[in-house]
PDB file of N, CA and C in Angstrom:
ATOM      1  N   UNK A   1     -16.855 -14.633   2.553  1.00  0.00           N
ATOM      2  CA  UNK A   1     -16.388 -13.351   2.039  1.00  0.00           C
ATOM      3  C   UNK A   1     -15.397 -13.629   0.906  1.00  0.00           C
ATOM      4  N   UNK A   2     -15.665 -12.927  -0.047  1.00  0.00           N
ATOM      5  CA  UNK A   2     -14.810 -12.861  -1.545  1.00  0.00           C
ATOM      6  C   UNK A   2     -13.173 -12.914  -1.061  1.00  0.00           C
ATOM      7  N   UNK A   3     -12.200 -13.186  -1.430  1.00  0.00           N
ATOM      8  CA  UNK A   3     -10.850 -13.166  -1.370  1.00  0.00           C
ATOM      9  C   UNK A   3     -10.567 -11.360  -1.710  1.00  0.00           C
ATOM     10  N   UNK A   4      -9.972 -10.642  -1.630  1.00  0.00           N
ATOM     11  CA  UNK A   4      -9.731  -9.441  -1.540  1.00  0.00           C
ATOM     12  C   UNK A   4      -8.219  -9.641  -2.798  1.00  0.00           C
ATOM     13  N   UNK A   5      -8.773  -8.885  -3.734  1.00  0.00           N
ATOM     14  CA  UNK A   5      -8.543  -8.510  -5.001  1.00  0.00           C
ATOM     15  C   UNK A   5      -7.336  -6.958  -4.826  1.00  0.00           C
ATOM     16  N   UNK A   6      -7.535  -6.336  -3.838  1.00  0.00           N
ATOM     17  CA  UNK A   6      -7.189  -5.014  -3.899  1.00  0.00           C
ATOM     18  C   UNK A   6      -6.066  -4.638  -2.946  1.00  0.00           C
ATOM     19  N   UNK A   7      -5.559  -4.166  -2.330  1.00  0.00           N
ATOM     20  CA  UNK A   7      -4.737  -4.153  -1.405  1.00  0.00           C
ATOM     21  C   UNK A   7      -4.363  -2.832  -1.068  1.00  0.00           C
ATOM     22  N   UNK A   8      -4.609  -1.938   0.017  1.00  0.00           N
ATOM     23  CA  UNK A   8      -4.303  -0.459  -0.318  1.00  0.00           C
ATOM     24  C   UNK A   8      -3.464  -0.391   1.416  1.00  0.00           C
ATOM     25  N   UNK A   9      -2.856   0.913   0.937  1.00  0.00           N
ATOM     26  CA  UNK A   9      -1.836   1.659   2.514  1.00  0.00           C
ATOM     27  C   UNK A   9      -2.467   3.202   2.726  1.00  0.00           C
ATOM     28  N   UNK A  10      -2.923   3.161   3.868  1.00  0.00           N
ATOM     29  CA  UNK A  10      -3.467   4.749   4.388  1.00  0.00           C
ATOM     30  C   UNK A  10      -2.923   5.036   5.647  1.00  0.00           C
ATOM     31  N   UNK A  11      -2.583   6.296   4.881  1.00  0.00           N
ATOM     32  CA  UNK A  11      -1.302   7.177   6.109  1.00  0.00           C
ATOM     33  C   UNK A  11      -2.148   8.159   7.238  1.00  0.00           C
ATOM     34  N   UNK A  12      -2.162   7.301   8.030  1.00  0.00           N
ATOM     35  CA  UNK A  12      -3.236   8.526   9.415  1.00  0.00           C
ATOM     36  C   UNK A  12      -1.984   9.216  10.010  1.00  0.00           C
ATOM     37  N   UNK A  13      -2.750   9.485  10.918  1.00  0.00           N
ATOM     38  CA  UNK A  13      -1.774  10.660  12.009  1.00  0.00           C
ATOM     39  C   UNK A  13      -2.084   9.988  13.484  1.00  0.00           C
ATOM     40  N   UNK A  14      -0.397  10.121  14.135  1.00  0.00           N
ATOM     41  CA  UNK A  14      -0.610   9.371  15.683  1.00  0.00           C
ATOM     42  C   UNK A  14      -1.774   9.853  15.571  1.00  0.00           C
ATOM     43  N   UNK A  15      -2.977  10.591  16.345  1.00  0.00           N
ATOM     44  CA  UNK A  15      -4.265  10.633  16.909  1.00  0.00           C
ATOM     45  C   UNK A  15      -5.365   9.815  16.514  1.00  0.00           C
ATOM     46  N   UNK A  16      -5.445   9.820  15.179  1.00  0.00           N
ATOM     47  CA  UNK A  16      -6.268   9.009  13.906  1.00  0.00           C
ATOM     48  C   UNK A  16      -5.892   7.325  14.603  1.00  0.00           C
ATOM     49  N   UNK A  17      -4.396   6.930  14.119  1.00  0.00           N
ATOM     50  CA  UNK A  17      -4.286   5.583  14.781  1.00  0.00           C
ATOM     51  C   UNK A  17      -4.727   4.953  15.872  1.00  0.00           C
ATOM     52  N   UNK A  18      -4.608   6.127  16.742  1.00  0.00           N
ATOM     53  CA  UNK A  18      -4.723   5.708  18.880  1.00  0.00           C
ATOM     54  C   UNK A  18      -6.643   5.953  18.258  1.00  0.00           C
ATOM     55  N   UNK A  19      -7.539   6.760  17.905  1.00  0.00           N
ATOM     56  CA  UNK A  19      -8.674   6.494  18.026  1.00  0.00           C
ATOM     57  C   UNK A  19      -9.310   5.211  17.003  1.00  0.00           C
ATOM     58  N   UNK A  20      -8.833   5.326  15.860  1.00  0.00           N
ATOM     59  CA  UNK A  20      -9.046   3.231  15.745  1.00  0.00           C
ATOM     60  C   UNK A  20      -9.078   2.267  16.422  1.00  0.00           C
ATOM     61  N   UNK A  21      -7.688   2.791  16.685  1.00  0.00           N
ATOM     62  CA  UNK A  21      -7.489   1.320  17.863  1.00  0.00           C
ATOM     63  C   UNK A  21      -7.990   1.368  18.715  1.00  0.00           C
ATOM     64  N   UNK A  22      -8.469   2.717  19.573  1.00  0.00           N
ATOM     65  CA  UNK A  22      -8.955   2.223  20.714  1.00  0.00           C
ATOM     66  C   UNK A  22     -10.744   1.982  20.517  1.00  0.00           C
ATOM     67  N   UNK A  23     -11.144   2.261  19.386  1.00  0.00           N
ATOM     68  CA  UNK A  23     -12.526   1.795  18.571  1.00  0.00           C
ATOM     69  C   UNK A  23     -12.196   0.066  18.575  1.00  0.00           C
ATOM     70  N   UNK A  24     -11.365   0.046  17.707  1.00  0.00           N
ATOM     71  CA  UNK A  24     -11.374  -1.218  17.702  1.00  0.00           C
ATOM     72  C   UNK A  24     -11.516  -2.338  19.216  1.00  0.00           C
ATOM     73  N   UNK A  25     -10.501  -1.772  19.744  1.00  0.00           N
ATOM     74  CA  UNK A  25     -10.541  -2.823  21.175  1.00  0.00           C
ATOM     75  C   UNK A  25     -11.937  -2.326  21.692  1.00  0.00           C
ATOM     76  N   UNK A  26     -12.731  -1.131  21.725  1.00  0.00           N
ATOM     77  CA  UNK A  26     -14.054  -1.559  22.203  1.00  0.00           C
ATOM     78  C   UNK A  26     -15.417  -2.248  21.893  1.00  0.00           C
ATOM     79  N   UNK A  27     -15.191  -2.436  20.212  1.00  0.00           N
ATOM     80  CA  UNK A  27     -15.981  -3.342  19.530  1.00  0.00           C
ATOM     81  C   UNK A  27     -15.579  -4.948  19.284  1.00  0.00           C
ATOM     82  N   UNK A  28     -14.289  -4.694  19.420  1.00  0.00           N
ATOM     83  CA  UNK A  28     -13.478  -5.872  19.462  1.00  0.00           C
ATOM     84  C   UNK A  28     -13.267  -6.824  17.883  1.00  0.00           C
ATOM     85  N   UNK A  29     -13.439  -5.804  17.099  1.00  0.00           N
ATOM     86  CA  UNK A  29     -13.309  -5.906  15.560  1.00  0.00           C
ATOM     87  C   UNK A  29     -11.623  -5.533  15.247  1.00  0.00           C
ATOM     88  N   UNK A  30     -11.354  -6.314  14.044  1.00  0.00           N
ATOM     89  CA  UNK A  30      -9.963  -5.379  13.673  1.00  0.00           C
ATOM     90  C   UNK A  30     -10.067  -4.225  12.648  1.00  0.00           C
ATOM     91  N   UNK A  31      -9.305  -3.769  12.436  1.00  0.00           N
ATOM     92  CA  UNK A  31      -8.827  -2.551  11.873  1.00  0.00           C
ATOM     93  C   UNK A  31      -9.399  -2.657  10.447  1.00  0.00           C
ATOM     94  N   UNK A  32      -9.078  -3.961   9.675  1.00  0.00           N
ATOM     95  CA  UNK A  32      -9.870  -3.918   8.359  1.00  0.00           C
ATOM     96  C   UNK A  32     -11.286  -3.993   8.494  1.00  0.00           C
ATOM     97  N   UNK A  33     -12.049  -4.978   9.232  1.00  0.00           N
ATOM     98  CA  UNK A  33     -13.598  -5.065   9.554  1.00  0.00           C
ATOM     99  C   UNK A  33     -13.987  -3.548   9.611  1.00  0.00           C
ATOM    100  N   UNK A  34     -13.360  -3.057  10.590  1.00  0.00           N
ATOM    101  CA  UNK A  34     -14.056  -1.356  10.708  1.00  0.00           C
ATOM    102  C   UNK A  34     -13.752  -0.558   9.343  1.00  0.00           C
ATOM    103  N   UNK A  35     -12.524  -0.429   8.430  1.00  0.00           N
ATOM    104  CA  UNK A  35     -12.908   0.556   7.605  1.00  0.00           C
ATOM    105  C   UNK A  35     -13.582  -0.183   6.198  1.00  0.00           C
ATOM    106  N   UNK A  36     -13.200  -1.471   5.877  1.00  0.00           N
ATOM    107  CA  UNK A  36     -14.013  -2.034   5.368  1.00  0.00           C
ATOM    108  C   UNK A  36     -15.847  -1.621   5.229  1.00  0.00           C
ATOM    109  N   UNK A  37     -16.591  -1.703   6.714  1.00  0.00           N
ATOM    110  CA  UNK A  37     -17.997  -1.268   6.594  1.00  0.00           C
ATOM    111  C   UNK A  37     -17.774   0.137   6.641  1.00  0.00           C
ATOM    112  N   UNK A  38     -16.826   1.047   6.822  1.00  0.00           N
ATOM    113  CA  UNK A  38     -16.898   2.638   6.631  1.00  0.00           C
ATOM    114  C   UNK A  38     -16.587   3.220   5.004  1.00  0.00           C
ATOM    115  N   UNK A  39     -16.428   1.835   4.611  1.00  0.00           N
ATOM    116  CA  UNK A  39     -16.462   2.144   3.068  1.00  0.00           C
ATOM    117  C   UNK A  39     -17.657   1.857   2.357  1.00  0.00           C
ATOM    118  N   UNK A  40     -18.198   0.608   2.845  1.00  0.00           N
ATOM    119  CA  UNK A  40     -19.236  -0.312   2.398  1.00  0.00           C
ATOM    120  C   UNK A  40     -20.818   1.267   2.488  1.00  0.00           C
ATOM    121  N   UNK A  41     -20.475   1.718   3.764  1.00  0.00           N
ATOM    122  CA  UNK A  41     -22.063   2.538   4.148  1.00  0.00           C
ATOM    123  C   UNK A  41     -22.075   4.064   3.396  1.00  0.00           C
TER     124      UNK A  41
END
């Protein structure tokens, strides 16, 4: 994977955060992997 050129900050809301994360711990991906391909599709 390319070195990452870009670097950005996105402001969720407690609810937004707790359903990432708890996405995340059930795919067991981190936080960039997931919005990374929600950008990519």
């Amino acid at each position: 994977m390319p070195k990452p050129e870009i670097y950005m900050t996105l402001r969720l809301t407690q609810p937004q955060q707790d359903l990432l994360r708890e996405y995340c711990q059930q795919t067991g991906r981190n936080q960039t992997d997931v919005l990374q391909e929600l950008v990519r599709g």
